[in-house]
N, C-alpha and C. Protein backbone atom coordinates (compact mmCIF):
# COMPACT_ATOMS: atom_id res chain seq x y z
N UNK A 1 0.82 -1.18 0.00
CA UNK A 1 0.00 0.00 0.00
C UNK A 1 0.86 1.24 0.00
N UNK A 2 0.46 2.35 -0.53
CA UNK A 2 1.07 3.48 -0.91
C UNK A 2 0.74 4.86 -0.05
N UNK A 3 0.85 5.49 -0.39
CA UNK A 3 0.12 6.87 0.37
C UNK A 3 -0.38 7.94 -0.44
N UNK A 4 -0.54 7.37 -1.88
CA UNK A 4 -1.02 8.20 -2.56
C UNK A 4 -2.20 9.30 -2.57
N UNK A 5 -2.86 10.07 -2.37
CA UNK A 5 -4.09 10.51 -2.13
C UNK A 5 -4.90 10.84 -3.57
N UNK A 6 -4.34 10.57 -4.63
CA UNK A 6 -5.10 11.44 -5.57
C UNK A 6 -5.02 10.26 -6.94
N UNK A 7 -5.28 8.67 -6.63
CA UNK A 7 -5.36 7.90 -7.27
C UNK A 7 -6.80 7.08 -7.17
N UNK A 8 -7.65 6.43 -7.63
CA UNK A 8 -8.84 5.50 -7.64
C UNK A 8 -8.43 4.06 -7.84
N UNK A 9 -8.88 3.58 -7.17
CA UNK A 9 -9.46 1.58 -7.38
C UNK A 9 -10.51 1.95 -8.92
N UNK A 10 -10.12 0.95 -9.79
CA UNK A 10 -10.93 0.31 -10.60
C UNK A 10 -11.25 -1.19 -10.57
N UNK A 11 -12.75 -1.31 -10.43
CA UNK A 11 -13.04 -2.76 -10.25
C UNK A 11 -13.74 -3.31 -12.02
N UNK A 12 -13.00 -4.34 -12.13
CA UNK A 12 -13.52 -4.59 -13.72
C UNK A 12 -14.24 -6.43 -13.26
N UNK A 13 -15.16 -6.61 -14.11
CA UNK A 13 -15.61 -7.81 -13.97
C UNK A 13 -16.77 -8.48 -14.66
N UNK A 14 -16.80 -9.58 -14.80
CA UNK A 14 -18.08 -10.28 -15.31
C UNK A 14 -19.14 -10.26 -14.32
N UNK A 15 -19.43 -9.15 -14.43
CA UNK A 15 -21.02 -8.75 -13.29
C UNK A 15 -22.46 -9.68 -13.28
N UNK A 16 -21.92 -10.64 -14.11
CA UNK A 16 -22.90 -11.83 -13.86
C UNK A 16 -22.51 -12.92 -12.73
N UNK A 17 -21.60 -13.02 -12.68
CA UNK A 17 -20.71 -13.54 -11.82
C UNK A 17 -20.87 -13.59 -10.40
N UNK A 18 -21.59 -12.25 -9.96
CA UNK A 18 -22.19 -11.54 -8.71
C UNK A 18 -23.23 -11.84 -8.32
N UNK A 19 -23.45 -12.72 -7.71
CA UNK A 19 -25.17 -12.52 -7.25
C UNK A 19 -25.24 -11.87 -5.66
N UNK A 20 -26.69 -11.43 -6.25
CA UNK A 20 -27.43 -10.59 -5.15
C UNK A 20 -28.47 -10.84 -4.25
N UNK A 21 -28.79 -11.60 -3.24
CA UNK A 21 -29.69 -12.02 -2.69
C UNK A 21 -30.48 -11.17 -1.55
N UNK A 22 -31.62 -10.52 -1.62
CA UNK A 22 -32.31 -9.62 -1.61
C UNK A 22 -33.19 -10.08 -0.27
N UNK A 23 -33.27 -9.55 1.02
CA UNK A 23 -34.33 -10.28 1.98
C UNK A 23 -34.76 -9.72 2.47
N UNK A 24 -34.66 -8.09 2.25
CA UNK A 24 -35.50 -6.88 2.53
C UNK A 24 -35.27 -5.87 1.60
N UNK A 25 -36.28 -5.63 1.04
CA UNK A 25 -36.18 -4.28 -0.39
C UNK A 25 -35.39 -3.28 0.10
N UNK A 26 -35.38 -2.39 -0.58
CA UNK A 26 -34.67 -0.74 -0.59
C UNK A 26 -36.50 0.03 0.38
N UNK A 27 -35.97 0.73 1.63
CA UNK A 27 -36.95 1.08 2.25
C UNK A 27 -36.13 2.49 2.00
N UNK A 28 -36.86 3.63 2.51
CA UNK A 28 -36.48 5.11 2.01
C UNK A 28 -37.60 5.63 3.52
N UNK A 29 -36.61 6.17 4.15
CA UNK A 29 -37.99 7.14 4.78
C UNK A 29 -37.69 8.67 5.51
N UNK A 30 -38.55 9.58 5.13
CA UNK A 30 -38.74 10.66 5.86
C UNK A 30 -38.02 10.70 7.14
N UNK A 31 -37.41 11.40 7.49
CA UNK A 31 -36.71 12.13 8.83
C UNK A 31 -38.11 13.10 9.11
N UNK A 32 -38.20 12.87 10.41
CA UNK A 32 -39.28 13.36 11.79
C UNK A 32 -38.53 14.87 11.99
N UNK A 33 -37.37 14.88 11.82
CA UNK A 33 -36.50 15.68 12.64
C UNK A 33 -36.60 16.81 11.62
N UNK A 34 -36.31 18.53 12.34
CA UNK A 34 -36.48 19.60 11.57
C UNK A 34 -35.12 19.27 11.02
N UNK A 35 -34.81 19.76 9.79
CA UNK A 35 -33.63 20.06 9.04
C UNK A 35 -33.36 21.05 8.45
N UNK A 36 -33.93 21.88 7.09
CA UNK A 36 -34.29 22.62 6.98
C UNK A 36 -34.93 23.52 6.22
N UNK A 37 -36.39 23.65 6.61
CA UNK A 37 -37.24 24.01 5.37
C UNK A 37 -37.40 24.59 5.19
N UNK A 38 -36.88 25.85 5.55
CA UNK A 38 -36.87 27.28 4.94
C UNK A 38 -36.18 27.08 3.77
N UNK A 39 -34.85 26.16 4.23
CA UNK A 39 -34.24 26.32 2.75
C UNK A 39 -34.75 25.23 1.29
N UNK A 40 -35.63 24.26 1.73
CA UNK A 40 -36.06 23.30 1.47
C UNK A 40 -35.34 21.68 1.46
N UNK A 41 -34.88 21.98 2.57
CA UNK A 41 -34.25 20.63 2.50
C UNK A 41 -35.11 19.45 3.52
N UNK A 42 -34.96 18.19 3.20
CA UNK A 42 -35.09 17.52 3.76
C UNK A 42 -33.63 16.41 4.07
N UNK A 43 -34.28 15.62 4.97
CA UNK A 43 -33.55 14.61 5.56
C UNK A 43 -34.52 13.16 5.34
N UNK A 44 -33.45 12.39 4.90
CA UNK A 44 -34.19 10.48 4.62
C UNK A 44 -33.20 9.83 5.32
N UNK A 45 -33.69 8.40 5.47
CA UNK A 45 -32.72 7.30 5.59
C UNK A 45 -32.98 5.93 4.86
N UNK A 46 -31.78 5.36 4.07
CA UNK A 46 -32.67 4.70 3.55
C UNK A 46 -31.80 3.23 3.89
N UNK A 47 -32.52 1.49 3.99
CA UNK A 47 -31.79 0.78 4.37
C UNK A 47 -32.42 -0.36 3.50
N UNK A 48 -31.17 -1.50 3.15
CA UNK A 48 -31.42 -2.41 2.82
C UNK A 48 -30.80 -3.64 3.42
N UNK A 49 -31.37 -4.80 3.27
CA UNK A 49 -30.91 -5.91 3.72
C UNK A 49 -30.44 -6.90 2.75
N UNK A 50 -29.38 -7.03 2.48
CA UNK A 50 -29.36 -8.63 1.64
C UNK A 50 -28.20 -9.03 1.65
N UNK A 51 -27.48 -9.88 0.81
CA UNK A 51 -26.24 -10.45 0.66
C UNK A 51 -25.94 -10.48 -0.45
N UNK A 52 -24.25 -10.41 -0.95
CA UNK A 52 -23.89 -10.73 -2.20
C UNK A 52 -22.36 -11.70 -1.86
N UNK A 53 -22.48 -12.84 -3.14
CA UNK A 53 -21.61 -13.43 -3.22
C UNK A 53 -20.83 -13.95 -4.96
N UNK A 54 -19.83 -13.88 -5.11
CA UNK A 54 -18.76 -14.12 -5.73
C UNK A 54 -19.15 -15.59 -6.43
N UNK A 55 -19.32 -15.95 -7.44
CA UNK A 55 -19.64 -16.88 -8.14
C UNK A 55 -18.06 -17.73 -8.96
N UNK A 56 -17.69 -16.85 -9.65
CA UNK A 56 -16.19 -17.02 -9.56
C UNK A 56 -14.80 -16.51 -9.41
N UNK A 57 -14.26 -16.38 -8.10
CA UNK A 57 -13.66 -15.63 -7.98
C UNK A 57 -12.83 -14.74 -8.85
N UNK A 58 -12.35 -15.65 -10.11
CA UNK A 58 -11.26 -15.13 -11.01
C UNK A 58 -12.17 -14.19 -12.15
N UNK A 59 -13.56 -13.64 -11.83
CA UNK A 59 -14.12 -13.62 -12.55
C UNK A 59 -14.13 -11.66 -12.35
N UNK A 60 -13.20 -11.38 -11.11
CA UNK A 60 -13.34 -9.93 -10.90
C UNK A 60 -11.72 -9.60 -10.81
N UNK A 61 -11.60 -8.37 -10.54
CA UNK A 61 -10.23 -7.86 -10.59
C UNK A 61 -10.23 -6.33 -10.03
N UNK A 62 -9.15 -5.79 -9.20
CA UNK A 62 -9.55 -4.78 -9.20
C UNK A 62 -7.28 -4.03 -9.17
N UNK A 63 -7.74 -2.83 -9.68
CA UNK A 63 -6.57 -2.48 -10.29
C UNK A 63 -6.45 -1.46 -9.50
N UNK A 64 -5.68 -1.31 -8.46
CA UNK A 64 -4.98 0.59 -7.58
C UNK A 64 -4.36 1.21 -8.23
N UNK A 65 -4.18 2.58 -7.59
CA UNK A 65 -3.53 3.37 -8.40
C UNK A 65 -3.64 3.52 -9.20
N UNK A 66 -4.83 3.98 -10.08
CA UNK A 66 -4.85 4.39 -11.15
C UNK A 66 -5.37 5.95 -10.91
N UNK A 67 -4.46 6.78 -12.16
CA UNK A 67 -4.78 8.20 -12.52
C UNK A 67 -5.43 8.49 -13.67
N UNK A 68 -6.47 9.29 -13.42
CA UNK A 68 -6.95 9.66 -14.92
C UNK A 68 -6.28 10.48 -15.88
């Protein structure tokens, strides 16, 4: 590992490869709490539940340090 600050991870892969197992949807909800609506903002939270797993490992890759 480096100390670079001004490089990105690229992840490349056969995104079929990935599965996603889903055991509570994407929920989204309203914040109770003032935030601020004068200016029109609101506040959410949103949560999901599930799992993902790796089908074949050699099937992803991911490359550091890279600069654009």
């Amino acid at each position: 590992m480096g100390t670079s600050t001004d490089t990105s991870d690229v992840f490349t892969a056969d995104w079929a490869q990935l599965y996603v197992g889903v055991r509570i949807g994407l929920t989204v909800t309203l914040l109770q709490e003032r935030f601020m609506p004068d200016a029109g903002q609101f506040g959410f939270v949103g949560w999901w539940r599930g799992d993902i797993q790796v089908a074949r490992p050699k099937a992803f890759d991911v490359v550091t340090g890279v600069r654009a």
